[in-house]
PDB file of N, CA and C in Angstrom:
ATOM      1  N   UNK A   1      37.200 303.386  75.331  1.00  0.00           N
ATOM      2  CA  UNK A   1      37.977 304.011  76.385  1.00  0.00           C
ATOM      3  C   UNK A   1      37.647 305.490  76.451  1.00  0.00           C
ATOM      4  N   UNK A   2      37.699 306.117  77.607  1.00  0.00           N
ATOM      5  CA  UNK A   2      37.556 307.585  77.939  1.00  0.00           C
ATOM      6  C   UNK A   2      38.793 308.381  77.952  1.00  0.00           C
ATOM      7  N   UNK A   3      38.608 309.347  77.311  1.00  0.00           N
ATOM      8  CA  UNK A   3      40.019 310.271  77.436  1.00  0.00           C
ATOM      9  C   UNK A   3      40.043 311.304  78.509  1.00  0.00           C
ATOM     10  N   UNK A   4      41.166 311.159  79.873  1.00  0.00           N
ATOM     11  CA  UNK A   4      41.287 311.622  80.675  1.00  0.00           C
ATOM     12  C   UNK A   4      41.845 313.512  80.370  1.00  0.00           C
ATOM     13  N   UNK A   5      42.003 314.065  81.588  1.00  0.00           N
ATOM     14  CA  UNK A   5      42.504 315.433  81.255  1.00  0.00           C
ATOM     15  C   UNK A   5      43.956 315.106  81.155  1.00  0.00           C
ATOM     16  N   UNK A   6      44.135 314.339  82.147  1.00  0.00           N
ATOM     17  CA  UNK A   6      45.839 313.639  81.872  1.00  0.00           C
ATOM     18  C   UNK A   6      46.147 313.490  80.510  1.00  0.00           C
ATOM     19  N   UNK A   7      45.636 312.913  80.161  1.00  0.00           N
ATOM     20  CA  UNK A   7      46.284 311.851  78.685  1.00  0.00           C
ATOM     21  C   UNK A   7      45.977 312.779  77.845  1.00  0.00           C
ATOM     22  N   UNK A   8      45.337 313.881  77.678  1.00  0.00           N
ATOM     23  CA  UNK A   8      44.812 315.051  76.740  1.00  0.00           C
ATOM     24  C   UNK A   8      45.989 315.821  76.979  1.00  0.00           C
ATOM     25  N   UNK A   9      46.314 316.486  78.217  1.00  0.00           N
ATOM     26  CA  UNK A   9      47.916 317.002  78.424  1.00  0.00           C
ATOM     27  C   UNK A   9      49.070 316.608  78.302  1.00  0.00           C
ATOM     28  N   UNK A  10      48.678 315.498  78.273  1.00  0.00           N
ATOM     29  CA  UNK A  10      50.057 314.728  78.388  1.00  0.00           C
ATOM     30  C   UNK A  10      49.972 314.619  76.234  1.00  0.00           C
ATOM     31  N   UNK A  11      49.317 314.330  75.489  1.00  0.00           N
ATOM     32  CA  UNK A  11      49.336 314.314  74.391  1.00  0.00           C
ATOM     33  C   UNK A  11      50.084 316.060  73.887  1.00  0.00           C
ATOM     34  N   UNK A  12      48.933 316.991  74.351  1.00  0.00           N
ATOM     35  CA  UNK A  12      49.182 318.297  74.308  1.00  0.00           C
ATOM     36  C   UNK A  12      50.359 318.716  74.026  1.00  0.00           C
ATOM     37  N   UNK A  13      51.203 318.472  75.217  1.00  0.00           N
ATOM     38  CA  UNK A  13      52.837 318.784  75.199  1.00  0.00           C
ATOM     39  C   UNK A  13      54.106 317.962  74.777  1.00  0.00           C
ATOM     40  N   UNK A  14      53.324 317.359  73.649  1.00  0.00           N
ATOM     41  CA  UNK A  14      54.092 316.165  72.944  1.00  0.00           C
ATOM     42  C   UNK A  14      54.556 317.379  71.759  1.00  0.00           C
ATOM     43  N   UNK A  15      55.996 317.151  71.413  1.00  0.00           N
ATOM     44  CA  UNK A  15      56.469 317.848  70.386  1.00  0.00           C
ATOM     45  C   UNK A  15      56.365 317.113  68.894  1.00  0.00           C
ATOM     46  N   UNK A  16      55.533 317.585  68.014  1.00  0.00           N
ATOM     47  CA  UNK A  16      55.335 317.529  66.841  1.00  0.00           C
ATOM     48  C   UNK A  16      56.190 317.047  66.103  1.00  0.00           C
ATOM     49  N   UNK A  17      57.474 317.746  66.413  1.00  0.00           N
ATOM     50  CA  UNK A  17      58.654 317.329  64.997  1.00  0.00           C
ATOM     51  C   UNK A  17      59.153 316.141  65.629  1.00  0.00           C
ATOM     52  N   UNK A  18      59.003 315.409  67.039  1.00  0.00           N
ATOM     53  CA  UNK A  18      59.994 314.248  67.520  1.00  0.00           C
ATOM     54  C   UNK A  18      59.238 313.430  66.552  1.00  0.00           C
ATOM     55  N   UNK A  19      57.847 313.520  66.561  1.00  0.00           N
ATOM     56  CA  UNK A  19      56.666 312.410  66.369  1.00  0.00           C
ATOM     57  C   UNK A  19      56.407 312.369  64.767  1.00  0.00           C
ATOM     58  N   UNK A  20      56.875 313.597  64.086  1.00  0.00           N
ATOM     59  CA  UNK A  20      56.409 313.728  62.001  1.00  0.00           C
ATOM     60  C   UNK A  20      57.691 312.199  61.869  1.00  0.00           C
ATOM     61  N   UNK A  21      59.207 312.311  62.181  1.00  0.00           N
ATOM     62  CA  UNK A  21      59.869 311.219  61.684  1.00  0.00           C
ATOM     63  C   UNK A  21      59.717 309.955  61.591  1.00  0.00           C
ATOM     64  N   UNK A  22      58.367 309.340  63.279  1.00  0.00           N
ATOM     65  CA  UNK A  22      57.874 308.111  63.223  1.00  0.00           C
ATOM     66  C   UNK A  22      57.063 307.902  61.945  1.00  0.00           C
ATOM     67  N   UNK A  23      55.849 309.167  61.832  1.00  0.00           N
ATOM     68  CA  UNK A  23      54.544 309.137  60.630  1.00  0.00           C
ATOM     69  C   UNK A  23      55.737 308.484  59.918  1.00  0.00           C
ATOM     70  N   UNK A  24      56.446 309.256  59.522  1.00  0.00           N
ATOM     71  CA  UNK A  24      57.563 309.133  58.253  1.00  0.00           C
ATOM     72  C   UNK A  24      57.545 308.053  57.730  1.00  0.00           C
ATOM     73  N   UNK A  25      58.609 307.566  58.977  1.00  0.00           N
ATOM     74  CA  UNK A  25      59.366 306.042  58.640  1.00  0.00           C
ATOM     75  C   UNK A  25      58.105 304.569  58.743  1.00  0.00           C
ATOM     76  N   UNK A  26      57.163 305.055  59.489  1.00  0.00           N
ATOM     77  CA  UNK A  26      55.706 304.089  58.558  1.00  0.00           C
ATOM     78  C   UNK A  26      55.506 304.194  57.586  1.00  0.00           C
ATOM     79  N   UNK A  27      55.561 305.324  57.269  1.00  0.00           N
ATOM     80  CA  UNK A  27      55.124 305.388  55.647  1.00  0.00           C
ATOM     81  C   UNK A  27      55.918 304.795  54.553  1.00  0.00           C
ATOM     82  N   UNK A  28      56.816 305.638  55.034  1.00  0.00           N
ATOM     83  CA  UNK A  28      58.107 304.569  54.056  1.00  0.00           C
ATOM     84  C   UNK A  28      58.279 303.437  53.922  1.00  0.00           C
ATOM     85  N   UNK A  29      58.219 302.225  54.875  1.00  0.00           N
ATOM     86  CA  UNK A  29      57.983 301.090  55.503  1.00  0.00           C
ATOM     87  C   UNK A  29      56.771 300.212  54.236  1.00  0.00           C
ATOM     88  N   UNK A  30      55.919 301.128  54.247  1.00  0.00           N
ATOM     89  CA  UNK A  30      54.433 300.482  53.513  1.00  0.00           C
ATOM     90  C   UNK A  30      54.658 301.225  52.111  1.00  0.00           C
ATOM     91  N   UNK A  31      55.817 301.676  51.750  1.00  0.00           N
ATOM     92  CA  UNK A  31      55.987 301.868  50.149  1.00  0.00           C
ATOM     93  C   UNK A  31      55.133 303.207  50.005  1.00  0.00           C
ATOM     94  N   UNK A  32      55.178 304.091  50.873  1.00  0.00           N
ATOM     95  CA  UNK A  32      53.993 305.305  50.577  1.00  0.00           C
ATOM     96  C   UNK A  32      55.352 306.413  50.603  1.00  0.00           C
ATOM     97  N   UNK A  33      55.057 307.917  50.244  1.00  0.00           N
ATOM     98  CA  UNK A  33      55.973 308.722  50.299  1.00  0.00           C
ATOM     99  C   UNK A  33      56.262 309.708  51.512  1.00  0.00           C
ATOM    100  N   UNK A  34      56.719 310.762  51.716  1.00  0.00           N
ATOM    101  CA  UNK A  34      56.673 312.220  52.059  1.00  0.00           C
ATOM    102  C   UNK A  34      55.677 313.084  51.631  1.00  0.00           C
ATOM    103  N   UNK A  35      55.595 312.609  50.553  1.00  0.00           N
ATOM    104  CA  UNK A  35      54.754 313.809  49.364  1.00  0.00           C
ATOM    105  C   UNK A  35      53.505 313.661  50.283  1.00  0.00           C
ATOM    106  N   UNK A  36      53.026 312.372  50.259  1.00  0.00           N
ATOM    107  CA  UNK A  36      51.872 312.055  50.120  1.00  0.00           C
ATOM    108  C   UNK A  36      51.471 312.031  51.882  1.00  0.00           C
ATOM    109  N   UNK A  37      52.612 311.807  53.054  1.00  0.00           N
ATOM    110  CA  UNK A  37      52.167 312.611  54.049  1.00  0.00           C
ATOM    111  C   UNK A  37      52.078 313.993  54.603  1.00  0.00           C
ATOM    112  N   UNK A  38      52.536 314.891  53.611  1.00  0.00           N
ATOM    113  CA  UNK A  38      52.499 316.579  53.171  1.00  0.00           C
ATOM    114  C   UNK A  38      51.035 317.038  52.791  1.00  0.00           C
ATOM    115  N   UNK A  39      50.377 315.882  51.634  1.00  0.00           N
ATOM    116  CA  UNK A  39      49.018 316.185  51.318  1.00  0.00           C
ATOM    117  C   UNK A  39      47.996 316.521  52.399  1.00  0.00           C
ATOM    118  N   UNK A  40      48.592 314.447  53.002  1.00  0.00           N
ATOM    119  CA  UNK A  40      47.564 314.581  53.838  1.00  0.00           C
ATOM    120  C   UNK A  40      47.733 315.454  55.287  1.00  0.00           C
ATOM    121  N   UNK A  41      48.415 315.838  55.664  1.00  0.00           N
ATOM    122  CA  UNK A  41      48.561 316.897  57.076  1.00  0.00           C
ATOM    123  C   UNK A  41      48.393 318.602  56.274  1.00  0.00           C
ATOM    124  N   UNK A  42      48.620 318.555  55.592  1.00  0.00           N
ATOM    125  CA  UNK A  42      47.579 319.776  54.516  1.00  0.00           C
ATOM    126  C   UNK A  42      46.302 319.889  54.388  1.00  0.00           C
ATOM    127  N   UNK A  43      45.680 318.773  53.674  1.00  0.00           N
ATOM    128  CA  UNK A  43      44.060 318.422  53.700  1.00  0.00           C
ATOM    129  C   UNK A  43      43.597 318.524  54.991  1.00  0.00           C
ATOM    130  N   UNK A  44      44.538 318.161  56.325  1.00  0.00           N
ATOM    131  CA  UNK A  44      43.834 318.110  57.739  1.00  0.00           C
ATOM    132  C   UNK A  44      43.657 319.445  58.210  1.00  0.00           C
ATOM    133  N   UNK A  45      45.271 320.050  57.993  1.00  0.00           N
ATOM    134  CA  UNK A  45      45.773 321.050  58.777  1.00  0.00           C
ATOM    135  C   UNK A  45      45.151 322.651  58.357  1.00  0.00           C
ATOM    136  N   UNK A  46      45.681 322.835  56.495  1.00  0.00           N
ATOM    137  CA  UNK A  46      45.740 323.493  56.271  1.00  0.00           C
ATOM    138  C   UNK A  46      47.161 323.653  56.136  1.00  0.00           C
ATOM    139  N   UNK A  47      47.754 323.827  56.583  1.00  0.00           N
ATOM    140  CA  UNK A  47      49.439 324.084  56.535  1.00  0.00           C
ATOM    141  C   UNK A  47      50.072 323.862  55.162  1.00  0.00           C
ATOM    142  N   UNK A  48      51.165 324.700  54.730  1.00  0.00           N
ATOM    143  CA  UNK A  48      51.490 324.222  53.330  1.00  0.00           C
ATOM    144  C   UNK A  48      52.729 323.771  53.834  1.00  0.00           C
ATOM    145  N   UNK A  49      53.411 323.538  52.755  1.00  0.00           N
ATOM    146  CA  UNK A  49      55.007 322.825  53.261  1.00  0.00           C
ATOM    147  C   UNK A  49      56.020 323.732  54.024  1.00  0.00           C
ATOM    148  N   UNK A  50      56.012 324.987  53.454  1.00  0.00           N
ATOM    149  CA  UNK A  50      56.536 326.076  54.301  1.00  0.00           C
ATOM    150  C   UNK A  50      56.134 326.004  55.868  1.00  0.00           C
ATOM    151  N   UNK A  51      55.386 326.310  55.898  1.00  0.00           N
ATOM    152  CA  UNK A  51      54.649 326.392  57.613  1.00  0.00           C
ATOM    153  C   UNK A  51      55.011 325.289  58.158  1.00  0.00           C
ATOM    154  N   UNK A  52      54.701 324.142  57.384  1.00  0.00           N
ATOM    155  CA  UNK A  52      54.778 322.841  58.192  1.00  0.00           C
ATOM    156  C   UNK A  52      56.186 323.078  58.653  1.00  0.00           C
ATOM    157  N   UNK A  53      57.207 322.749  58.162  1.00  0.00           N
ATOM    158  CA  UNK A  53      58.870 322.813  58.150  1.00  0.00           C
ATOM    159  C   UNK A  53      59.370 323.907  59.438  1.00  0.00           C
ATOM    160  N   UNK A  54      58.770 325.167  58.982  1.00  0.00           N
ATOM    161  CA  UNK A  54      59.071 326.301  60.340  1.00  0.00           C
ATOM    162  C   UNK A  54      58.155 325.550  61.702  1.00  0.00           C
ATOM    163  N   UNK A  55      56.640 325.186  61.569  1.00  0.00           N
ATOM    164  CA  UNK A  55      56.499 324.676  62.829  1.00  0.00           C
ATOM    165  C   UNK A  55      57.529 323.208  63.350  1.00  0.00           C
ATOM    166  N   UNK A  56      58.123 322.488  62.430  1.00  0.00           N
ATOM    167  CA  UNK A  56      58.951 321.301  62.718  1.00  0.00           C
ATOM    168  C   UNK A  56      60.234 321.937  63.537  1.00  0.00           C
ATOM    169  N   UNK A  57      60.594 322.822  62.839  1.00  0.00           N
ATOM    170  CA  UNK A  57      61.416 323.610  63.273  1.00  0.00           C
ATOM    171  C   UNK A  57      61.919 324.413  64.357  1.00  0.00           C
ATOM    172  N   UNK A  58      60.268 324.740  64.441  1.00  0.00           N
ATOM    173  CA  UNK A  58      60.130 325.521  65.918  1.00  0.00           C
ATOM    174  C   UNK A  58      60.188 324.687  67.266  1.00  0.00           C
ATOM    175  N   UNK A  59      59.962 323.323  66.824  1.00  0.00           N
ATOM    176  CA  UNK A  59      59.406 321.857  67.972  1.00  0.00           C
ATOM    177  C   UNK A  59      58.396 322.795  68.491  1.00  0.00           C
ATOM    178  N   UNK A  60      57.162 322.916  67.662  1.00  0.00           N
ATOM    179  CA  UNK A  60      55.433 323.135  68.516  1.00  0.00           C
ATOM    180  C   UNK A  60      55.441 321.990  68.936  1.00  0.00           C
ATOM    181  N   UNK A  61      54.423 321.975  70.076  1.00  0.00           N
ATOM    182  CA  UNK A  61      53.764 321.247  70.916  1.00  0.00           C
ATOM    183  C   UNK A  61      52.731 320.684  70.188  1.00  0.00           C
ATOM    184  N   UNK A  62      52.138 319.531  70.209  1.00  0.00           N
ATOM    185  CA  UNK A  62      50.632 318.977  69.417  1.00  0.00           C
ATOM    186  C   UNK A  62      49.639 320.361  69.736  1.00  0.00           C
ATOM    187  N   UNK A  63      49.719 320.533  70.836  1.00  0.00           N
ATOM    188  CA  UNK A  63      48.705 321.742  71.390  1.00  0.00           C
ATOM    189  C   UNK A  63      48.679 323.060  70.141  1.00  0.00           C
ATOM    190  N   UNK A  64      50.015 323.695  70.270  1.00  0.00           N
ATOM    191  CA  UNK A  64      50.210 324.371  69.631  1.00  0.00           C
ATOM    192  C   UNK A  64      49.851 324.553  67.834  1.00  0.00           C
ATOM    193  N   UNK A  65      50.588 323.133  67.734  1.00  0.00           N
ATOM    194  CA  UNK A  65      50.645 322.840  66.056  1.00  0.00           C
ATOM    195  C   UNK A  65      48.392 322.566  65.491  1.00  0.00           C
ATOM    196  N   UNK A  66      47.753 322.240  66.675  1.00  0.00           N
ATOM    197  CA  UNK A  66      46.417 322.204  66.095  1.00  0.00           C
ATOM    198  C   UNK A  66      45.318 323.371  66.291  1.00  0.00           C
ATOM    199  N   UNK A  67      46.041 324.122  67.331  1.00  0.00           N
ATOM    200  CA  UNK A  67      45.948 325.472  67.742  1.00  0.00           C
ATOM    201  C   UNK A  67      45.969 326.359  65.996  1.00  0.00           C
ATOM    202  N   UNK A  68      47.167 326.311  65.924  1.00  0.00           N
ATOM    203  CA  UNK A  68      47.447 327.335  64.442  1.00  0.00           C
ATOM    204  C   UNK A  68      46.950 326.602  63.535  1.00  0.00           C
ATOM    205  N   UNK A  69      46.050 325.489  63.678  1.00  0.00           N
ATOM    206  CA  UNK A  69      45.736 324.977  62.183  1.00  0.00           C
ATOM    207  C   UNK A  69      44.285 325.766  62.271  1.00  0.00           C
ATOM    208  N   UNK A  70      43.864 325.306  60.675  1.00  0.00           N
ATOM    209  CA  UNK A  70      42.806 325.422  60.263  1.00  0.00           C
ATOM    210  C   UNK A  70      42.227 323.625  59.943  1.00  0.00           C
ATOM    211  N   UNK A  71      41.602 323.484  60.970  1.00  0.00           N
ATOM    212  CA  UNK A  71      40.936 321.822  60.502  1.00  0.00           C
ATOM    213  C   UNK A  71      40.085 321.911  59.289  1.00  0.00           C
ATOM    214  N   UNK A  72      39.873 320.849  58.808  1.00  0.00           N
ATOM    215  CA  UNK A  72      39.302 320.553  57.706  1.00  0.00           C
ATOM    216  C   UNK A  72      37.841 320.541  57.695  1.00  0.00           C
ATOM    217  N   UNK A  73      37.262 321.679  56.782  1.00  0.00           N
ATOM    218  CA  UNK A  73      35.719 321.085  57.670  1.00  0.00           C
ATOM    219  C   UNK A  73      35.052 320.028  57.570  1.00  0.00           C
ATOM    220  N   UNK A  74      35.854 318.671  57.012  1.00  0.00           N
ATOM    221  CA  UNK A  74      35.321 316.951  56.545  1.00  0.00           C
ATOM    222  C   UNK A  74      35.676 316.293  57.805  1.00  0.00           C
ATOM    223  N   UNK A  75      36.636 317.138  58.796  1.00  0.00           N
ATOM    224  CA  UNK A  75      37.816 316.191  59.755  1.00  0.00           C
ATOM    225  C   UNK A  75      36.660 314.857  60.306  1.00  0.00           C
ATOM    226  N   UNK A  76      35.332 315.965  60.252  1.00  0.00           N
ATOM    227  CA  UNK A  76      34.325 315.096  61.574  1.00  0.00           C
ATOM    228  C   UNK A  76      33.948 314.070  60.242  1.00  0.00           C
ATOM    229  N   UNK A  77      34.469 313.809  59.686  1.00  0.00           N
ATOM    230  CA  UNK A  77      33.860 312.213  58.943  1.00  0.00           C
ATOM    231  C   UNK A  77      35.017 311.117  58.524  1.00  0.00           C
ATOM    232  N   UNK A  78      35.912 311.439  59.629  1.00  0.00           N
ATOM    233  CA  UNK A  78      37.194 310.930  60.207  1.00  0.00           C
ATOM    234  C   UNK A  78      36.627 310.207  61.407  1.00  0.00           C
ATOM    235  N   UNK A  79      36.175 308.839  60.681  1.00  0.00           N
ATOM    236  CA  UNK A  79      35.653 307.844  62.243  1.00  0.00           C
ATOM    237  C   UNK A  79      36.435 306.584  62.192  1.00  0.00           C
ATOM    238  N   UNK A  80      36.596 305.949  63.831  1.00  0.00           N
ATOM    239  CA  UNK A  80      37.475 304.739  63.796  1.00  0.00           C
ATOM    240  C   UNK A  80      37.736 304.580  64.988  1.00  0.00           C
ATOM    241  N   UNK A  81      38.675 303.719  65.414  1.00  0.00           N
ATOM    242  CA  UNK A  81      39.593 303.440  66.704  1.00  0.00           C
ATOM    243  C   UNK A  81      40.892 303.312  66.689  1.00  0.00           C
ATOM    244  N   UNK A  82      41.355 304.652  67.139  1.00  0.00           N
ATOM    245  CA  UNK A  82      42.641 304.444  66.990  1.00  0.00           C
ATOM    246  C   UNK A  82      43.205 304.619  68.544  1.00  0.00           C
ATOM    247  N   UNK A  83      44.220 303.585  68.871  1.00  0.00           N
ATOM    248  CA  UNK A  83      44.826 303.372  70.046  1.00  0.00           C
ATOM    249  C   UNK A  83      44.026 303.447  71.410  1.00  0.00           C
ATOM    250  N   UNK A  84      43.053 302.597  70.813  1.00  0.00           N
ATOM    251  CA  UNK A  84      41.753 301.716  71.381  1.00  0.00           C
ATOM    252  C   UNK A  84      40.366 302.985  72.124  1.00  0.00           C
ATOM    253  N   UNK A  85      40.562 304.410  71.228  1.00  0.00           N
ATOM    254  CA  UNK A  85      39.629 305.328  71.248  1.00  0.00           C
ATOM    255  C   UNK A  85      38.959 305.468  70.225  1.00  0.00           C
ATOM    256  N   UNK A  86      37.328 305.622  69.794  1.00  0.00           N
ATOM    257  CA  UNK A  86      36.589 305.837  68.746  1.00  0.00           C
ATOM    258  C   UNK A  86      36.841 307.303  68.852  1.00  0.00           C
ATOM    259  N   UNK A  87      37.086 307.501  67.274  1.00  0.00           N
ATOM    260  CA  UNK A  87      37.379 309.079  67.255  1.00  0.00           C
ATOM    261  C   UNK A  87      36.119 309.656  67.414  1.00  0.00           C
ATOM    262  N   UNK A  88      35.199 309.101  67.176  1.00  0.00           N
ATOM    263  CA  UNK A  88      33.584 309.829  67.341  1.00  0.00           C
ATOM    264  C   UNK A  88      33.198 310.541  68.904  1.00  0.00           C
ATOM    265  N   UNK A  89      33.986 309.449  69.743  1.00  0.00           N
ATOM    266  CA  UNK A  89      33.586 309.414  70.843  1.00  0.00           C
ATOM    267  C   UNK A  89      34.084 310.084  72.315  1.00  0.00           C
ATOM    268  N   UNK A  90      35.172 311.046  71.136  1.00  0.00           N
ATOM    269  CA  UNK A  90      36.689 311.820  72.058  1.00  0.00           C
ATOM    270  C   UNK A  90      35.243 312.997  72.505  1.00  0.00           C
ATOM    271  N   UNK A  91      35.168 313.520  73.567  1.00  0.00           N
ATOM    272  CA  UNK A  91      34.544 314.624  73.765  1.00  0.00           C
ATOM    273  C   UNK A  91      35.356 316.135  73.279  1.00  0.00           C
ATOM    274  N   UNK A  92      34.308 316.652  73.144  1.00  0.00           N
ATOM    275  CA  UNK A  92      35.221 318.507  72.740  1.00  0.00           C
ATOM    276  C   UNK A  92      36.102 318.936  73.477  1.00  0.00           C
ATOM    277  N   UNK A  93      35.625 318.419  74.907  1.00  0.00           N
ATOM    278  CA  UNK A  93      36.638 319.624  75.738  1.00  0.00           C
ATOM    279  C   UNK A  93      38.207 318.853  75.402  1.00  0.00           C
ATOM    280  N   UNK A  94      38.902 317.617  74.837  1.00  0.00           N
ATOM    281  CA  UNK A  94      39.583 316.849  74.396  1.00  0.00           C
ATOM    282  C   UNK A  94      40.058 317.373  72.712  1.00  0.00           C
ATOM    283  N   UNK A  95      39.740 318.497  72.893  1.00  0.00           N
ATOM    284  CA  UNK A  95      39.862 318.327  71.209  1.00  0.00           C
ATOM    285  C   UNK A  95      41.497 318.141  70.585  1.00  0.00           C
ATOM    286  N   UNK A  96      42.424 318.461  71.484  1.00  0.00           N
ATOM    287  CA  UNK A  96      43.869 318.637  70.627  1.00  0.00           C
ATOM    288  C   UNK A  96      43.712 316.471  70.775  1.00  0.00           C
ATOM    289  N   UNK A  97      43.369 315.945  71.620  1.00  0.00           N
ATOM    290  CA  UNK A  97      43.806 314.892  71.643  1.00  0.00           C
ATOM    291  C   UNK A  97      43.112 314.491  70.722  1.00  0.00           C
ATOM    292  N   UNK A  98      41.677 314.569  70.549  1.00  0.00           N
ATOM    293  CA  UNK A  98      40.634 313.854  69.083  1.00  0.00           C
ATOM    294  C   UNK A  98      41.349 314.715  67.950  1.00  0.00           C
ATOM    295  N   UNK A  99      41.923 315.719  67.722  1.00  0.00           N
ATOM    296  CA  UNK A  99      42.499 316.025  66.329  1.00  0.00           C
ATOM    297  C   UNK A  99      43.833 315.151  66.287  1.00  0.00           C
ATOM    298  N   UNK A 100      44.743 314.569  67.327  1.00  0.00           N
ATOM    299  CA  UNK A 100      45.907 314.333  67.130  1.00  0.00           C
ATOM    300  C   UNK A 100      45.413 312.458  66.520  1.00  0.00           C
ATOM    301  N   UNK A 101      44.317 312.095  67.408  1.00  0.00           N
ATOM    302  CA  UNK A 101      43.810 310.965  66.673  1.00  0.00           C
ATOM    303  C   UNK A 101      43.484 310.678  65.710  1.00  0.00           C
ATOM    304  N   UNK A 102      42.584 311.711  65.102  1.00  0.00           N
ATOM    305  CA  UNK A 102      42.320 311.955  63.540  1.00  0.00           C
ATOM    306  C   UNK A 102      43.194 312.366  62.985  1.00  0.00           C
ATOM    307  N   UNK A 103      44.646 312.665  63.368  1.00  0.00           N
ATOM    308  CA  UNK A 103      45.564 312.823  62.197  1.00  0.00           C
ATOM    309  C   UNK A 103      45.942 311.350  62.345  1.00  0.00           C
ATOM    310  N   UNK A 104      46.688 310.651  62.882  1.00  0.00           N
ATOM    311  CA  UNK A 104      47.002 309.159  63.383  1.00  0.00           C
ATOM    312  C   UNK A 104      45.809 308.526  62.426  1.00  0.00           C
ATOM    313  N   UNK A 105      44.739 308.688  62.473  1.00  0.00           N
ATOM    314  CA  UNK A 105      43.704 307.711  61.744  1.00  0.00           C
ATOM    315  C   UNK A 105      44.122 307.757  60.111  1.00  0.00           C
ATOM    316  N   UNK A 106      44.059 309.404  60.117  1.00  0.00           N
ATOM    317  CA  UNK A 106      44.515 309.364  58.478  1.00  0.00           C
ATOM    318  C   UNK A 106      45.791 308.451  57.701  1.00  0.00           C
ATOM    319  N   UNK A 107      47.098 308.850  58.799  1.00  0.00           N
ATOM    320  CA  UNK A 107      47.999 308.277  58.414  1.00  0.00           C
ATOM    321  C   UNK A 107      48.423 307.015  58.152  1.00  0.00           C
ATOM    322  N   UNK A 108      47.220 306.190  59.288  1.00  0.00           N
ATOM    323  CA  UNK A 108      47.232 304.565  59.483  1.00  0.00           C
ATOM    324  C   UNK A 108      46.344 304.262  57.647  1.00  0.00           C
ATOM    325  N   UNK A 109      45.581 305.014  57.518  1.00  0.00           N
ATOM    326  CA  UNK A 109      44.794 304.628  56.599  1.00  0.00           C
ATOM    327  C   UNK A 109      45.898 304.754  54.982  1.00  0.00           C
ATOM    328  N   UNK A 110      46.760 305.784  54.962  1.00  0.00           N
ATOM    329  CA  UNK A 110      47.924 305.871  53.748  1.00  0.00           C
ATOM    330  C   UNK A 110      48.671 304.803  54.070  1.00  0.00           C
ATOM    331  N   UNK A 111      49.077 304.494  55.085  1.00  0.00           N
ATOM    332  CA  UNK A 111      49.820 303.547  55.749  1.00  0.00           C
ATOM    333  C   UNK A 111      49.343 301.873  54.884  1.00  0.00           C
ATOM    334  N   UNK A 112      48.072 301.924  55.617  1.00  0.00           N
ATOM    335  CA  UNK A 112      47.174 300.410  54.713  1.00  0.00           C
ATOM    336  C   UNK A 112      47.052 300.345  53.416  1.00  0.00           C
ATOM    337  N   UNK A 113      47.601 301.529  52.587  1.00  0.00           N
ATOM    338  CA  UNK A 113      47.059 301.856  50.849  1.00  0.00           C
ATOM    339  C   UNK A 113      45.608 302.128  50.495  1.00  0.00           C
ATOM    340  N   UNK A 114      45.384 302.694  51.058  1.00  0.00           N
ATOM    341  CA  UNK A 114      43.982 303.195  50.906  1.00  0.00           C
ATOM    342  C   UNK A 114      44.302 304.445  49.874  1.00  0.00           C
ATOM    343  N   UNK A 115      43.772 304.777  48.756  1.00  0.00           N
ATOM    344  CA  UNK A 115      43.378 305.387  48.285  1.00  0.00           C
ATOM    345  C   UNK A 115      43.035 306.842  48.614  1.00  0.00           C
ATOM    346  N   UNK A 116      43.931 308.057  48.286  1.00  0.00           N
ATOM    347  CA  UNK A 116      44.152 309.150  48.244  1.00  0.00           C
ATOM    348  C   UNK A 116      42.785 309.772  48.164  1.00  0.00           C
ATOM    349  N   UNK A 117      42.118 309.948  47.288  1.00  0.00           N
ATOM    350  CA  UNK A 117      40.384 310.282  47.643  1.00  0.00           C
ATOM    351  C   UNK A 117      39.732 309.732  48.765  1.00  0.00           C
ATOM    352  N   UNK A 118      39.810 308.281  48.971  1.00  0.00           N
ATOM    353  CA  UNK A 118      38.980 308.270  50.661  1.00  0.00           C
ATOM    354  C   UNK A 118      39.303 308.740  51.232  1.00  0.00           C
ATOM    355  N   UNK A 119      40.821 308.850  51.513  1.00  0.00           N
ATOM    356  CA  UNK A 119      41.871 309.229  52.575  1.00  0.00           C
ATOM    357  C   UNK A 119      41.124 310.841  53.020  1.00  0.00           C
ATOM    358  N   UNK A 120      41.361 311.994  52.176  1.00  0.00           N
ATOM    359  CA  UNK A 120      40.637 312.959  52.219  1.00  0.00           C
ATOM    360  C   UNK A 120      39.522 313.051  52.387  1.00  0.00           C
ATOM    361  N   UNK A 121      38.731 311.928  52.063  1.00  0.00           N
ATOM    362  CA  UNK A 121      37.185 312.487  52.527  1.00  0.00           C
ATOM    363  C   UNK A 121      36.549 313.414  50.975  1.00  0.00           C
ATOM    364  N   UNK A 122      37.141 313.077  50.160  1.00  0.00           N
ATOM    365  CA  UNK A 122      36.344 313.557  48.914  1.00  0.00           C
ATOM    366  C   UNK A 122      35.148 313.259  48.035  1.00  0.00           C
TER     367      UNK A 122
END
């Protein structure tokens, strides 16, 4: 599938903190923690727990919240299909929507029990 300018904006101005409680309650669901979705939106973001909490806080926008990150420089070996898009295949000018996918990819992957070193890309 192709990612429109629509669906890139429309992702964009999605608020961050409505959407961390879903990650959450998957995680929880599949016996995984908090902790361990803190790592991984750290390893992506950069963000430590402080920051994270004030941007939850603030309700950033996806736009915003990948804006102030620092991506990971591994993110690009973050490949897959998530919500029937290959993350390989998101173009640049798309990027808040291919980073919001590659966080979604990561999380599906803690989600399945995958192993904390793949997960990162180490």
């Amino acid at each position: 599938m192709k990612v429109t300018a629509e669906k890139n904006e429309q992702v964009a101005k999605m608020i961050f903190a409505t959407i961390y409680p879903l990650y959450l309650n998957r995680l929880i669901k599949n016996k995984r923690t908090e902790e361990e979705l803190k790592q991984v939106i750290k390893w992506f973001t950069g963000y430590d727990e402080a920051t994270l909490k004030s941007l939850i806080a603030e309700k950033v926008t996806f736009e915003t919240f990948f804006k102030q990150a620092t991506i990971h420089q591994n993110a690009h070996l973050i490949k897959g299909v998530v919500c029937g898009y290959r993350i390989e295949e998101i173009e640049d000018q798309f990027e808040t929507y291919r980073d919001c996918r590659r966080l979604e990819k990561l999380i599906d992957e803690l989600a399945r029990g995958r192993k904390m070193e793949k997960i990162l890309r180490e």
